[in-house]
C-alpha atoms as a PDB file:
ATOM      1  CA  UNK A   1      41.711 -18.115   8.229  1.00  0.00           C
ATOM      2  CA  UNK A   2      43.456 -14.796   9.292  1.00  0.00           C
ATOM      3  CA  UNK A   3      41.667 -12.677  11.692  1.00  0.00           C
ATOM      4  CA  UNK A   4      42.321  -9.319  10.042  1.00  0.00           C
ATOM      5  CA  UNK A   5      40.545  -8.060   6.897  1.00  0.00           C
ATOM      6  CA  UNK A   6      42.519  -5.085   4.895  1.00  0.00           C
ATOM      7  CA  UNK A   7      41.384  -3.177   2.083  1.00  0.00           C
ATOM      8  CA  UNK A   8      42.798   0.016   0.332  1.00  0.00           C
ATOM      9  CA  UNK A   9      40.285   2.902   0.075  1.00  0.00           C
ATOM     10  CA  UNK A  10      39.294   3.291  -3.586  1.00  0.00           C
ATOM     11  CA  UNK A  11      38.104   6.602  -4.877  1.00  0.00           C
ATOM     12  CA  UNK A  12      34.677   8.497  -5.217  1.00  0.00           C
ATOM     13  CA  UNK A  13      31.751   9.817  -3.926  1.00  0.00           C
ATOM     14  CA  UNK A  14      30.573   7.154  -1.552  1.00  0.00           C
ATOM     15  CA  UNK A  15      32.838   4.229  -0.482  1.00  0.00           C
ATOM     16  CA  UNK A  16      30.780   0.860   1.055  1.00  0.00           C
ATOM     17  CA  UNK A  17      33.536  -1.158   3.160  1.00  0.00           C
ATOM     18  CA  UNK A  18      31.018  -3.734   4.423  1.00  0.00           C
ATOM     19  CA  UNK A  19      32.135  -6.354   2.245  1.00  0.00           C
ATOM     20  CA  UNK A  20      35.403  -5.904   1.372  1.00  0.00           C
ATOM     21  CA  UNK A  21      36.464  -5.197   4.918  1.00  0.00           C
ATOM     22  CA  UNK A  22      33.859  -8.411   5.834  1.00  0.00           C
ATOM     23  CA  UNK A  23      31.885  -6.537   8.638  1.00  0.00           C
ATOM     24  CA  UNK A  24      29.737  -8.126  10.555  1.00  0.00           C
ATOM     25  CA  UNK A  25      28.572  -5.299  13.648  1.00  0.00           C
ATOM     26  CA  UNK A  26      28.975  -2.298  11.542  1.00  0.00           C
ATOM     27  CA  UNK A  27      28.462  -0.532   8.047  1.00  0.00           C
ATOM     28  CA  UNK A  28      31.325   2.195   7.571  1.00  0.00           C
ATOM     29  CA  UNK A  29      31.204   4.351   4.248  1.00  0.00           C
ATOM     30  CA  UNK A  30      33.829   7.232   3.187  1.00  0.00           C
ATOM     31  CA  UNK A  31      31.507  10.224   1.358  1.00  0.00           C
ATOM     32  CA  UNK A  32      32.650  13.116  -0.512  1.00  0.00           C
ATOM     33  CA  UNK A  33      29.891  16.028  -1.371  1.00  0.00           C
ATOM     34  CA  UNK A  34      31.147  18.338  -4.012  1.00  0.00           C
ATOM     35  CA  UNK A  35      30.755  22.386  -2.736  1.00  0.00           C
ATOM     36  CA  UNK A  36      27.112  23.393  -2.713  1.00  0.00           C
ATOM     37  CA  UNK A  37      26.112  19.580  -3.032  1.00  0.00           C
ATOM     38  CA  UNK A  38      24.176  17.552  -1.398  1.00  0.00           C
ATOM     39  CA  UNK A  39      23.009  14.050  -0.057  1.00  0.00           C
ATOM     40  CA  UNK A  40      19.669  13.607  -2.188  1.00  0.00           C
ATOM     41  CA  UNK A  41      17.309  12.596   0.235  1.00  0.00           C
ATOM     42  CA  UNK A  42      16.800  12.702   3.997  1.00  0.00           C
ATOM     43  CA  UNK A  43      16.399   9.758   5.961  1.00  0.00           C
ATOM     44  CA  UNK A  44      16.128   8.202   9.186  1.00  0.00           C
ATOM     45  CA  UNK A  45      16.719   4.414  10.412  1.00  0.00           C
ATOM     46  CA  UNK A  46      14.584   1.749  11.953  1.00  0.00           C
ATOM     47  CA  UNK A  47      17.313   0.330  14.180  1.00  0.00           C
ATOM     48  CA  UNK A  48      20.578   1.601  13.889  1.00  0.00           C
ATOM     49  CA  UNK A  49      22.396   5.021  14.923  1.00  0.00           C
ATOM     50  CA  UNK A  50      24.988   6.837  12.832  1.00  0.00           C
ATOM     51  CA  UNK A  51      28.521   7.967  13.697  1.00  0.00           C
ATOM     52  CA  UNK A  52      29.536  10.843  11.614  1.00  0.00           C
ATOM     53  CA  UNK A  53      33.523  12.119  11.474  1.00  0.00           C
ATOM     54  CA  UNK A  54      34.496  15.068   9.532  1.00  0.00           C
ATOM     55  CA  UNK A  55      37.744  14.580   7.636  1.00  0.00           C
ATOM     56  CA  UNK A  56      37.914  17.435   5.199  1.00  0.00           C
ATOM     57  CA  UNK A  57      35.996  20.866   4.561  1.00  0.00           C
ATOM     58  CA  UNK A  58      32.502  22.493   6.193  1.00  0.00           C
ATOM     59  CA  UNK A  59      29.237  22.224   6.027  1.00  0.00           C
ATOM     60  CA  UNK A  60      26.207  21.219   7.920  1.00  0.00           C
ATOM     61  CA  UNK A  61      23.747  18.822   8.824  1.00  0.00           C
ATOM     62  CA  UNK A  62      20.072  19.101   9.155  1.00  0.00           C
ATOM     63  CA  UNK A  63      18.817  16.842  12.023  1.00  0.00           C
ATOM     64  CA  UNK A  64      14.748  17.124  12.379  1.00  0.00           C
ATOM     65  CA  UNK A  65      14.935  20.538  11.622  1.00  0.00           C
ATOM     66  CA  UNK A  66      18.292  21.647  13.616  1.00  0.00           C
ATOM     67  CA  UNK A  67      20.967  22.697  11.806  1.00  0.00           C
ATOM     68  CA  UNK A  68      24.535  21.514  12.638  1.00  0.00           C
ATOM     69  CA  UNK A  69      27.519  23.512  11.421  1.00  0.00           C
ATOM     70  CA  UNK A  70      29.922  20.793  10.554  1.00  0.00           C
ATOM     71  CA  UNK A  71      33.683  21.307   9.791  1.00  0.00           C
ATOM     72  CA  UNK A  72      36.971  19.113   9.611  1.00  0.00           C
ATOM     73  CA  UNK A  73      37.678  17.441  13.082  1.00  0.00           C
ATOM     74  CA  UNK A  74      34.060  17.425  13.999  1.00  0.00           C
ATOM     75  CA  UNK A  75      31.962  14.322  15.367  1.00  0.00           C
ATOM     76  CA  UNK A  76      28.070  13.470  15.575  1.00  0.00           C
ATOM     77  CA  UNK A  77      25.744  11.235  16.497  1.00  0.00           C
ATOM     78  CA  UNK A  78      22.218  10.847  15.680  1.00  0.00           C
ATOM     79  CA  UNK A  79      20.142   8.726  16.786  1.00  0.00           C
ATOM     80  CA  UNK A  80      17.817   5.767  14.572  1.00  0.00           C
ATOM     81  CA  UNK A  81      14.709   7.744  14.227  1.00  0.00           C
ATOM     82  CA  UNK A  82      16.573  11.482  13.863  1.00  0.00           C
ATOM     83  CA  UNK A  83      15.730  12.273  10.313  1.00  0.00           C
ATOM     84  CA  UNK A  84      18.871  13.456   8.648  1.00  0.00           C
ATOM     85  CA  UNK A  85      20.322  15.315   5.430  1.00  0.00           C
ATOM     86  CA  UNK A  86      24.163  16.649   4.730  1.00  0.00           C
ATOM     87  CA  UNK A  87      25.158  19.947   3.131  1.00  0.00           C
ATOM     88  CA  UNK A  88      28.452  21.315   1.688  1.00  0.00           C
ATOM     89  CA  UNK A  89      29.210  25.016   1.995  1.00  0.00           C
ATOM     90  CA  UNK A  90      28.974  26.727  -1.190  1.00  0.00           C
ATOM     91  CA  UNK A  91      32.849  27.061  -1.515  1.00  0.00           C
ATOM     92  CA  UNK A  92      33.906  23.631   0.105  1.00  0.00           C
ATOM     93  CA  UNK A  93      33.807  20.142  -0.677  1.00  0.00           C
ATOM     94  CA  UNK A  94      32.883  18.187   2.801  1.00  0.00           C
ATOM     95  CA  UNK A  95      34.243  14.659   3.388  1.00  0.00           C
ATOM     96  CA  UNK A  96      33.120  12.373   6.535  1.00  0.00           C
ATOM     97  CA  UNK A  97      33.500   8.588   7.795  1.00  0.00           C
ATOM     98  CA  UNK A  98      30.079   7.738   8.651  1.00  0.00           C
ATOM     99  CA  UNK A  99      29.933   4.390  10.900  1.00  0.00           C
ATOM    100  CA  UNK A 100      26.485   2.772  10.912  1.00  0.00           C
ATOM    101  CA  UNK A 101      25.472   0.679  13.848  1.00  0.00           C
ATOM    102  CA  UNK A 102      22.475  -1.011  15.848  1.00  0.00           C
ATOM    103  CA  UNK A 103      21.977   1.330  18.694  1.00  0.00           C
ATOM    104  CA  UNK A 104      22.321   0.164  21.903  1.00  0.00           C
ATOM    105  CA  UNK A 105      24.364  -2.967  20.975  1.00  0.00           C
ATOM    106  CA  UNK A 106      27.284  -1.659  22.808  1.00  0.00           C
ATOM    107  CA  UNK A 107      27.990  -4.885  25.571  1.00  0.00           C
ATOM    108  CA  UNK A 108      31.861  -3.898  26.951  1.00  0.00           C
ATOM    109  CA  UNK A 109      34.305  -1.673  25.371  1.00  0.00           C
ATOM    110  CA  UNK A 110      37.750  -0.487  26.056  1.00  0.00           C
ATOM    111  CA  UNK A 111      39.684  -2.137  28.417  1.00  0.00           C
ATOM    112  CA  UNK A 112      36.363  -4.142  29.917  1.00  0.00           C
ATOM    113  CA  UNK A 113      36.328  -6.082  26.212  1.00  0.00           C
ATOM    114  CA  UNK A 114      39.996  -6.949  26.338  1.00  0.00           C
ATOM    115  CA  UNK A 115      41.818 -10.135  26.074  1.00  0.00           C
ATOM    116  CA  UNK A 116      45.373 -10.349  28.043  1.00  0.00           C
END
């Protein structure tokens, strides 16, 4: 059994890698909202935080109320229970990695987690 897992990014709105990258600490999706669109819904989480990265355009997000100008390059957190919905400007598409994970799971990292 190999201890990598590599997949090629195929194309559309929202991308799911959690089982064709086999992922078993994290849920990663690609997302593309169209300018002036969208998510459809706000949510929140029971147990796990969200990891947002920017990759293309501007926009915001609307965290309990607060709104976050978001543009390419741009990273944010929120936390389980912050109850969240995306917006693209009006004249630009906004693309972001959002990585999904169970807050406070975080043992070592870095250097502290390595093997050498």
């Amino acid at each position: 059994m190999s201890n990598y897992t590599k997949t090629t990014r195929q194309e559309g709105a929202r991308v799911v890698l959690h089982d064709s990258l086999s992922l078993t600490g994290a849920e990663i999706s690609v997302n593309t909202l169209p300018a002036g669109g969208s998510v459809p819904f706000i949510h929140a989480h029971k147990a796990n935080e969200e990891i947002y990265f920017i990759t293309k355009g501007r926009g915001k997000a609307v965290v309990d109320g607060d709104e976050i100008p978001l543009e390419k390059g741009d990273w944010v957190r929120i936390a389980p229970a912050g109850r969240r919905q995306f917006f693209a400007a009006a004249d630009s598409d906004l693309s972001y990695v959002c990585i999904q994970v169970r807050a406070g799971s975080l043992g070592d990292y870095s250097a502290a987690d390595a093997l050498v």
